[in-house]
PDB file of N, CA and C in Angstrom:
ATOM      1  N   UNK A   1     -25.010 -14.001   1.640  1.00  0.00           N
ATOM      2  CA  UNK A   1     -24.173 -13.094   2.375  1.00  0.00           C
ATOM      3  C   UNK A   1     -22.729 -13.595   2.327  1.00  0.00           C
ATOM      4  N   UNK A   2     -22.021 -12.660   2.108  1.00  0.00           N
ATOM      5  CA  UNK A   2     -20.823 -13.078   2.205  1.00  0.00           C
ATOM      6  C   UNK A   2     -19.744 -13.013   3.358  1.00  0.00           C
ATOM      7  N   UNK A   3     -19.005 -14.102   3.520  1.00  0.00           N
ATOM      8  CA  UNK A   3     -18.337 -13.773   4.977  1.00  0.00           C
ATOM      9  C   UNK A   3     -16.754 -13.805   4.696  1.00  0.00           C
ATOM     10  N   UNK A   4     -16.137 -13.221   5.692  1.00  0.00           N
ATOM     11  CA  UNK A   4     -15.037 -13.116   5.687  1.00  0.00           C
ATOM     12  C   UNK A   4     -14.142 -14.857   6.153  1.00  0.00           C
ATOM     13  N   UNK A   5     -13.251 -15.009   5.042  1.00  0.00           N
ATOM     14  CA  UNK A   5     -12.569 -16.434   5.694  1.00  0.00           C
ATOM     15  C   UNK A   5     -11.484 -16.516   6.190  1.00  0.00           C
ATOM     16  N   UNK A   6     -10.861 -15.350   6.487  1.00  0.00           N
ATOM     17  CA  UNK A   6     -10.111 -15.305   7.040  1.00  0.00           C
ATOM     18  C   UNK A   6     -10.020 -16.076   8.519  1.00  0.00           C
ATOM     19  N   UNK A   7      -8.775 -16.811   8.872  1.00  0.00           N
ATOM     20  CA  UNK A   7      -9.176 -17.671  10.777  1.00  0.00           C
ATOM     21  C   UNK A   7      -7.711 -17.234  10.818  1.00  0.00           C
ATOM     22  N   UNK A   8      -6.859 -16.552  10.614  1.00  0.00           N
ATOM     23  CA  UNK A   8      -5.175 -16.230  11.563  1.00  0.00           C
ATOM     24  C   UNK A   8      -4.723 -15.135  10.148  1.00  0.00           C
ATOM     25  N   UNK A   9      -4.139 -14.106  11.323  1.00  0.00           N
ATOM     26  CA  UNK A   9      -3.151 -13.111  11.132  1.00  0.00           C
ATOM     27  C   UNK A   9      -2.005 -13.163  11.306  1.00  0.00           C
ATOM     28  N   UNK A  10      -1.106 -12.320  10.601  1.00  0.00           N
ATOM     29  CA  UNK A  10       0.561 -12.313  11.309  1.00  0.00           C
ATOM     30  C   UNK A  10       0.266 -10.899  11.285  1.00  0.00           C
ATOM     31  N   UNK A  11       1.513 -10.934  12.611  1.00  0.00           N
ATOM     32  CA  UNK A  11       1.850  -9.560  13.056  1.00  0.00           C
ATOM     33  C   UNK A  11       3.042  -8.793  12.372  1.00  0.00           C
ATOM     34  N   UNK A  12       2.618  -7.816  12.229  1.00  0.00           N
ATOM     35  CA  UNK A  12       3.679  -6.900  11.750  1.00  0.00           C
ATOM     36  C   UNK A  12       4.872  -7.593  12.346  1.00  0.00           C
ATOM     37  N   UNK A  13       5.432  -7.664  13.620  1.00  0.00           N
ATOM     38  CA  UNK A  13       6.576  -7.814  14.136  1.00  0.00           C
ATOM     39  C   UNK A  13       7.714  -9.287  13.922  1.00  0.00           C
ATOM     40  N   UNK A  14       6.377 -10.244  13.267  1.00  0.00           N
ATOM     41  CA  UNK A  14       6.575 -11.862  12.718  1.00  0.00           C
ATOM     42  C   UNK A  14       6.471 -11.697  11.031  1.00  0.00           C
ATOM     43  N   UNK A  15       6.037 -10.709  10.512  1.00  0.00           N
ATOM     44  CA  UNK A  15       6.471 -10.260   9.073  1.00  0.00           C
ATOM     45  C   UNK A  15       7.805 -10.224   8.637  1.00  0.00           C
ATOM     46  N   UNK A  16       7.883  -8.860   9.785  1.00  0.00           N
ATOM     47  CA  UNK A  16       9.391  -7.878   9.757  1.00  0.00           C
ATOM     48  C   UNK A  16      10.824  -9.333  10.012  1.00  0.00           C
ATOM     49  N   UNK A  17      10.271 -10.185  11.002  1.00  0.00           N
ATOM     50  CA  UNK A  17      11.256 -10.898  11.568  1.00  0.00           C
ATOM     51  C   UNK A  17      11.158 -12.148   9.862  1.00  0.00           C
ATOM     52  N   UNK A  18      10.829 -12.197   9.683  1.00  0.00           N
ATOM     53  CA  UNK A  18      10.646 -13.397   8.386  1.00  0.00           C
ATOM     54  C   UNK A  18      11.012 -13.239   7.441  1.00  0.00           C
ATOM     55  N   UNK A  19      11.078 -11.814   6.657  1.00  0.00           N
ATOM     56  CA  UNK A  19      11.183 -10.807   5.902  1.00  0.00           C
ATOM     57  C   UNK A  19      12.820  -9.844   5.962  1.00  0.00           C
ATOM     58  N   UNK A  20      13.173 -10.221   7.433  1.00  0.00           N
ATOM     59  CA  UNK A  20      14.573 -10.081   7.279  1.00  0.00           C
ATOM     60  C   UNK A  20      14.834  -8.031   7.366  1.00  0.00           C
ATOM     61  N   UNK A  21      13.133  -6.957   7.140  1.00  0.00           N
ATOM     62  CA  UNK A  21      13.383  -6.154   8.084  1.00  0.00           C
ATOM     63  C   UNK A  21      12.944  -5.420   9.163  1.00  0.00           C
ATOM     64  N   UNK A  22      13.041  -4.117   8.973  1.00  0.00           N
ATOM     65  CA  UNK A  22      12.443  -3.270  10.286  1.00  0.00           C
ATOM     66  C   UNK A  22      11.011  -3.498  10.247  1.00  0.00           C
ATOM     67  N   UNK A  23      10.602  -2.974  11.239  1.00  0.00           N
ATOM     68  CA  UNK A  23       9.210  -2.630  11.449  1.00  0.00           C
ATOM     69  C   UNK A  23       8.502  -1.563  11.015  1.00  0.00           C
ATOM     70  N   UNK A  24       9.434  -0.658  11.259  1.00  0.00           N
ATOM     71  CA  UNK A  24       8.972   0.918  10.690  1.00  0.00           C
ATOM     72  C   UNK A  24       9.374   0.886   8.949  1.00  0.00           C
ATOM     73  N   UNK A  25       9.989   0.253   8.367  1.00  0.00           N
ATOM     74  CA  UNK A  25       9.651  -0.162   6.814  1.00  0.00           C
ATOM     75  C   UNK A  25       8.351  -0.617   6.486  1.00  0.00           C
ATOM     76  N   UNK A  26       7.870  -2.240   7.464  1.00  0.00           N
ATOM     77  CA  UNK A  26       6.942  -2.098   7.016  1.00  0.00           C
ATOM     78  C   UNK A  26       6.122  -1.494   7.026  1.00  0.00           C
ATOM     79  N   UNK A  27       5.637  -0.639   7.946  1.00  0.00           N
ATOM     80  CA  UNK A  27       4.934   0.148   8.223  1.00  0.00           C
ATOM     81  C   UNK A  27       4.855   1.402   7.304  1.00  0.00           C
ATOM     82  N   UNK A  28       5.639   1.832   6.744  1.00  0.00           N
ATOM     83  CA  UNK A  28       6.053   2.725   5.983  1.00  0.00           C
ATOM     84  C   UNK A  28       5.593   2.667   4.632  1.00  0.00           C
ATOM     85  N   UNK A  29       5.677   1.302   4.054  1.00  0.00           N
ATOM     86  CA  UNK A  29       5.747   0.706   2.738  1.00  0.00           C
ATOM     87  C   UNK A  29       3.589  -0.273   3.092  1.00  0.00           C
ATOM     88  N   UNK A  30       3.331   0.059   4.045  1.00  0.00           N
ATOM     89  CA  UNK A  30       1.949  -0.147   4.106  1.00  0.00           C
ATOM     90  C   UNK A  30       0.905   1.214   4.405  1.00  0.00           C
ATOM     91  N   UNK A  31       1.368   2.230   4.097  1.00  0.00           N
ATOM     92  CA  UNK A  31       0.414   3.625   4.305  1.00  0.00           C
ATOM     93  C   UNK A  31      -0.174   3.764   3.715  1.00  0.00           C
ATOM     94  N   UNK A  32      -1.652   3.825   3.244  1.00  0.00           N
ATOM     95  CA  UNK A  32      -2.659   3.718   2.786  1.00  0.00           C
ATOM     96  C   UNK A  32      -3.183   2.328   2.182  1.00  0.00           C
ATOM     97  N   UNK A  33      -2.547   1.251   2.503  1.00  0.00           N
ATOM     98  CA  UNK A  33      -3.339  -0.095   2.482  1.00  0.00           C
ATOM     99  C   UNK A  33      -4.645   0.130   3.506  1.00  0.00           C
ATOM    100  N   UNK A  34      -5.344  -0.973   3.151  1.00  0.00           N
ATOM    101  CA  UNK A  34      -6.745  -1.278   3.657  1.00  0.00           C
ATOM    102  C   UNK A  34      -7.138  -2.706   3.760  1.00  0.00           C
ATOM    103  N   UNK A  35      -8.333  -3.219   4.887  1.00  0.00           N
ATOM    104  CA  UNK A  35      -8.576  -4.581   4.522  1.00  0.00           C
ATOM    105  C   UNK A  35      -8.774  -5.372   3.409  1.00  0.00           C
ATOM    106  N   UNK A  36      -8.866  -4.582   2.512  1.00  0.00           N
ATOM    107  CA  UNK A  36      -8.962  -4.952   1.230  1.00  0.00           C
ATOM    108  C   UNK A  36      -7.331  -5.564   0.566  1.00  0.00           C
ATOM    109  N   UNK A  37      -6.420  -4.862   1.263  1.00  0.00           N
ATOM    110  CA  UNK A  37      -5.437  -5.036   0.723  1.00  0.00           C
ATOM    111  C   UNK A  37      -4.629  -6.057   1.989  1.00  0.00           C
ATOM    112  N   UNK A  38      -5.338  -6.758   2.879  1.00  0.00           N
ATOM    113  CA  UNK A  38      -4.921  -8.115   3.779  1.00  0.00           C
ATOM    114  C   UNK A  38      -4.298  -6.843   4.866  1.00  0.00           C
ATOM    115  N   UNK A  39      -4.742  -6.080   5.065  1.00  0.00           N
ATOM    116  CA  UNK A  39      -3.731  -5.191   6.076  1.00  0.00           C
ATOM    117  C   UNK A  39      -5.298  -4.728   7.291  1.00  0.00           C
ATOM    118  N   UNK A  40      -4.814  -5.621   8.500  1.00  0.00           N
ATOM    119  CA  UNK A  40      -5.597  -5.014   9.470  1.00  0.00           C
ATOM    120  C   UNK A  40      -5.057  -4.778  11.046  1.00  0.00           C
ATOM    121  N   UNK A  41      -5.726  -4.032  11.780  1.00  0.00           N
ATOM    122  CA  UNK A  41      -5.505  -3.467  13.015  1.00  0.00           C
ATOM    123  C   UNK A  41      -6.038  -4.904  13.824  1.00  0.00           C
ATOM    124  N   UNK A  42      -5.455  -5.096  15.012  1.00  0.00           N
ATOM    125  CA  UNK A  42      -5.759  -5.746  16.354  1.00  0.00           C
ATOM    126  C   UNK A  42      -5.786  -5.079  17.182  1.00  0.00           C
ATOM    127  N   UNK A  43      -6.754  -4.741  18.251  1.00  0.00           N
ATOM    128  CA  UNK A  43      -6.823  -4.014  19.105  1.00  0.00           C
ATOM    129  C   UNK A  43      -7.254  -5.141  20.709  1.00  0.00           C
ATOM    130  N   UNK A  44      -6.129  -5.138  21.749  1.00  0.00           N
ATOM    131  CA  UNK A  44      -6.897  -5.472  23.166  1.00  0.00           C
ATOM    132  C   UNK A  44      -6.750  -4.807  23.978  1.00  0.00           C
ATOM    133  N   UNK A  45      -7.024  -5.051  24.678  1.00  0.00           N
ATOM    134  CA  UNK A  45      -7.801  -4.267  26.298  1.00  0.00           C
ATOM    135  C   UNK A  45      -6.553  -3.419  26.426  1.00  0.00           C
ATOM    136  N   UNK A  46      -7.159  -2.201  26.511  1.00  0.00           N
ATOM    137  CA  UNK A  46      -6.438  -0.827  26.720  1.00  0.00           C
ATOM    138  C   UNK A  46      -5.151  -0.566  25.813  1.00  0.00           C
ATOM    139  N   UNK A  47      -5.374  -1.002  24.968  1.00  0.00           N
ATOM    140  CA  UNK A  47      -4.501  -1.192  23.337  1.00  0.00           C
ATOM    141  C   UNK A  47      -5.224  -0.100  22.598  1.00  0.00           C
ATOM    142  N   UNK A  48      -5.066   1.401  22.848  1.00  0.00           N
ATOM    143  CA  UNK A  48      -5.565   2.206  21.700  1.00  0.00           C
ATOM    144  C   UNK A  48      -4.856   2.338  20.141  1.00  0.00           C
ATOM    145  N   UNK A  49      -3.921   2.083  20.415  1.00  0.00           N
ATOM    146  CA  UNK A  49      -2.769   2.081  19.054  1.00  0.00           C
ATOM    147  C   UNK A  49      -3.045   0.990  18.368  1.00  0.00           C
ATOM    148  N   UNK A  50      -3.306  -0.311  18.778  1.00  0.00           N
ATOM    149  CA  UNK A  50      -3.726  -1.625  18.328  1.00  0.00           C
ATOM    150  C   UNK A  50      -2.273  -1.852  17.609  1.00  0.00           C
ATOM    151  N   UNK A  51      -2.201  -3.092  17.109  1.00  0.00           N
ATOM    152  CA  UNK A  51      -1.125  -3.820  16.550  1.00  0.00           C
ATOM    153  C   UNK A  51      -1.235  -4.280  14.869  1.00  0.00           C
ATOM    154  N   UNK A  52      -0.264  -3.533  13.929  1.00  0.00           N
ATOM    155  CA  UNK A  52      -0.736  -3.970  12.516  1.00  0.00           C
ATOM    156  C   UNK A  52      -1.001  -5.646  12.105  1.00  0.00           C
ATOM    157  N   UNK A  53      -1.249  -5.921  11.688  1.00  0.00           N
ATOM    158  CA  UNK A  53      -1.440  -7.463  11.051  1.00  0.00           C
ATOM    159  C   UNK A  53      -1.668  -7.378   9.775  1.00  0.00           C
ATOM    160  N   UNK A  54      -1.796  -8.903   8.945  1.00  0.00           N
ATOM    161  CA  UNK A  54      -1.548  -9.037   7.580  1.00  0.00           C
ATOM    162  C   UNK A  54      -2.144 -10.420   7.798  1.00  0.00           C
ATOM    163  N   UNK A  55      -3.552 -10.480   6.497  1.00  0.00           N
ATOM    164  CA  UNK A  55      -3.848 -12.224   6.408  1.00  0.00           C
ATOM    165  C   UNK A  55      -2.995 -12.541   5.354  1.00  0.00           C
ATOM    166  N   UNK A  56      -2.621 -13.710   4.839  1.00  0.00           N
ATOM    167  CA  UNK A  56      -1.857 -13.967   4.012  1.00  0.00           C
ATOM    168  C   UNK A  56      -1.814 -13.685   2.492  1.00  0.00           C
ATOM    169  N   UNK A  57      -2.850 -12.553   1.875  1.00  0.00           N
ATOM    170  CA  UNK A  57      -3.363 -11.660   1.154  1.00  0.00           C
ATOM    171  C   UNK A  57      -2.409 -10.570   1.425  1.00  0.00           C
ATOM    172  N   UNK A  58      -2.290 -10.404   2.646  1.00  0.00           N
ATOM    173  CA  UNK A  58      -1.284  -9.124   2.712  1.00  0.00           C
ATOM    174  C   UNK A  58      -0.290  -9.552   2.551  1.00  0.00           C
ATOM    175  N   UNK A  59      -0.047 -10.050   3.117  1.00  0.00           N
ATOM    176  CA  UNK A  59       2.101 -10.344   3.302  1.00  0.00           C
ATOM    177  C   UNK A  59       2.505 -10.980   1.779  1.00  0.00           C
ATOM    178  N   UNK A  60       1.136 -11.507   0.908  1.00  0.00           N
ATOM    179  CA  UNK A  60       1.876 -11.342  -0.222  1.00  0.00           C
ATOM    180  C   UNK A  60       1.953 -10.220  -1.543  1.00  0.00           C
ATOM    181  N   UNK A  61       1.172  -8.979  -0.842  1.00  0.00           N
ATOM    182  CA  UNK A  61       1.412  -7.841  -1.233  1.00  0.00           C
ATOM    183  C   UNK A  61       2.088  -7.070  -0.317  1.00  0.00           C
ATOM    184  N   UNK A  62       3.050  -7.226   0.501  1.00  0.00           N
ATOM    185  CA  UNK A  62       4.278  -6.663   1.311  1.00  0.00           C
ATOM    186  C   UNK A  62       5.282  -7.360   0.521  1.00  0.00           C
ATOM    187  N   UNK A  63       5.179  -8.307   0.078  1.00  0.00           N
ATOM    188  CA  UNK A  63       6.403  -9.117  -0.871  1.00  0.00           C
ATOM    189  C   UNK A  63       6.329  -8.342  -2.317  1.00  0.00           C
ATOM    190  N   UNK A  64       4.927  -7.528  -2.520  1.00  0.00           N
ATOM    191  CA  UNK A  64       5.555  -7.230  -3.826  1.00  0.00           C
ATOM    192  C   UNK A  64       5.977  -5.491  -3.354  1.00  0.00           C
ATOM    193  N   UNK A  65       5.422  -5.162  -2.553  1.00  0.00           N
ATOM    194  CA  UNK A  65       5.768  -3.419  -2.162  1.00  0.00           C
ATOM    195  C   UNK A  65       7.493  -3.231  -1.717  1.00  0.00           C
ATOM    196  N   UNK A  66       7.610  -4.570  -0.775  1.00  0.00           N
ATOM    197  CA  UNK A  66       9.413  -4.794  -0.605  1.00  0.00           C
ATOM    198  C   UNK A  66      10.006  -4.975  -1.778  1.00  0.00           C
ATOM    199  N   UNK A  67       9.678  -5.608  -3.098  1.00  0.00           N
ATOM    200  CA  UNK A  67      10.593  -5.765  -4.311  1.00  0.00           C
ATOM    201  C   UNK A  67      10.413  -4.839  -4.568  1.00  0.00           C
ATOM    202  N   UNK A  68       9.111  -4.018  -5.204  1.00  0.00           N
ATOM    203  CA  UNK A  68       9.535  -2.677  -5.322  1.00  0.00           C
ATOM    204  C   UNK A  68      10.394  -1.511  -4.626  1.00  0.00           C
ATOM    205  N   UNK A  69      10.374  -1.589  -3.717  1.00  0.00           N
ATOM    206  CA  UNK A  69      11.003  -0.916  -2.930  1.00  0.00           C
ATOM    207  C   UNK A  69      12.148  -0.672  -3.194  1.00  0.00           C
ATOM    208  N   UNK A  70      12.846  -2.098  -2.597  1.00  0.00           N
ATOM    209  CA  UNK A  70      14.449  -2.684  -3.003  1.00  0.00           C
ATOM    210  C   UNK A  70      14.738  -2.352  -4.486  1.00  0.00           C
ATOM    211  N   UNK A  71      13.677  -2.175  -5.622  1.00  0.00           N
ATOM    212  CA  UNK A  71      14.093  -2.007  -6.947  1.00  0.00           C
ATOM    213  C   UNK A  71      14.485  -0.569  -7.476  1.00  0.00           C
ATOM    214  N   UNK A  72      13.210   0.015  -7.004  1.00  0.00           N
ATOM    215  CA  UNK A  72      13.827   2.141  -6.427  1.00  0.00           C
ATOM    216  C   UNK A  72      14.727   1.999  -6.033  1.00  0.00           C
ATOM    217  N   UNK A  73      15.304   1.298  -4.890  1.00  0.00           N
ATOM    218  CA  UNK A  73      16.572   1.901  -3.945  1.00  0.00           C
ATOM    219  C   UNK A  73      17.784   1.303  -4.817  1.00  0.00           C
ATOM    220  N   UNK A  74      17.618   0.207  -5.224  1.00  0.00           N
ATOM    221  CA  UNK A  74      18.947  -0.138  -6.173  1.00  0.00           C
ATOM    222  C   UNK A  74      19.180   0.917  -7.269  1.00  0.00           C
ATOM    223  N   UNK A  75      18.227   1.449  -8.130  1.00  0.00           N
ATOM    224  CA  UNK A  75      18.134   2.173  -8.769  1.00  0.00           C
ATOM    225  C   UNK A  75      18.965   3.476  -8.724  1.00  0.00           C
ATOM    226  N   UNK A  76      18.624   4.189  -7.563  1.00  0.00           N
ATOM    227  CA  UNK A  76      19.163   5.583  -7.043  1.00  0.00           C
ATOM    228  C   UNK A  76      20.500   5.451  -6.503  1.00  0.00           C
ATOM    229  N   UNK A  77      21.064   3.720  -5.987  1.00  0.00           N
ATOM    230  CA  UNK A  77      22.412   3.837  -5.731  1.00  0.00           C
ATOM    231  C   UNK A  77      23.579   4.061  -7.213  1.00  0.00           C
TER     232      UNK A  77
END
């Protein structure tokens, strides 16, 4: 059986702050990721919205969705 090894998340909000931006970028530039892609929900007590997170699988595919990103937007200026 296989188990998950994941033991710590970062939060969207310790991404954004590390990463230098918004929140609603990342969020934006993570729409249709999945656990598969290091991108998961936290949910506590009376937290229906829950809080995005990233195991370190994710945040180093937020490093490549931000270069892309930044590489479109240089582009179109």
């Amino acid at each position: 059986m296989q188990r998950n090894k994941v033991h710590h998340v970062h939060t969207v909000g310790r991404v954004a702050k590390n990463l230098g931006v918004d929140e609603d970028l990342i969020h934006e530039l993570t729409i249709g990721l999945d656990s598969e892609d290091g991108v998961i929900w936290v949910y506590g007590v009376d937290d229906d919205d829950g809080t995005l997170a990233f195991t370190d699988e994710g945040v180093e595919e937020l490093h490549l969705l931000l270069h892309e990103y930044n590489r479109v937007r240089s582009l179109k200026s």
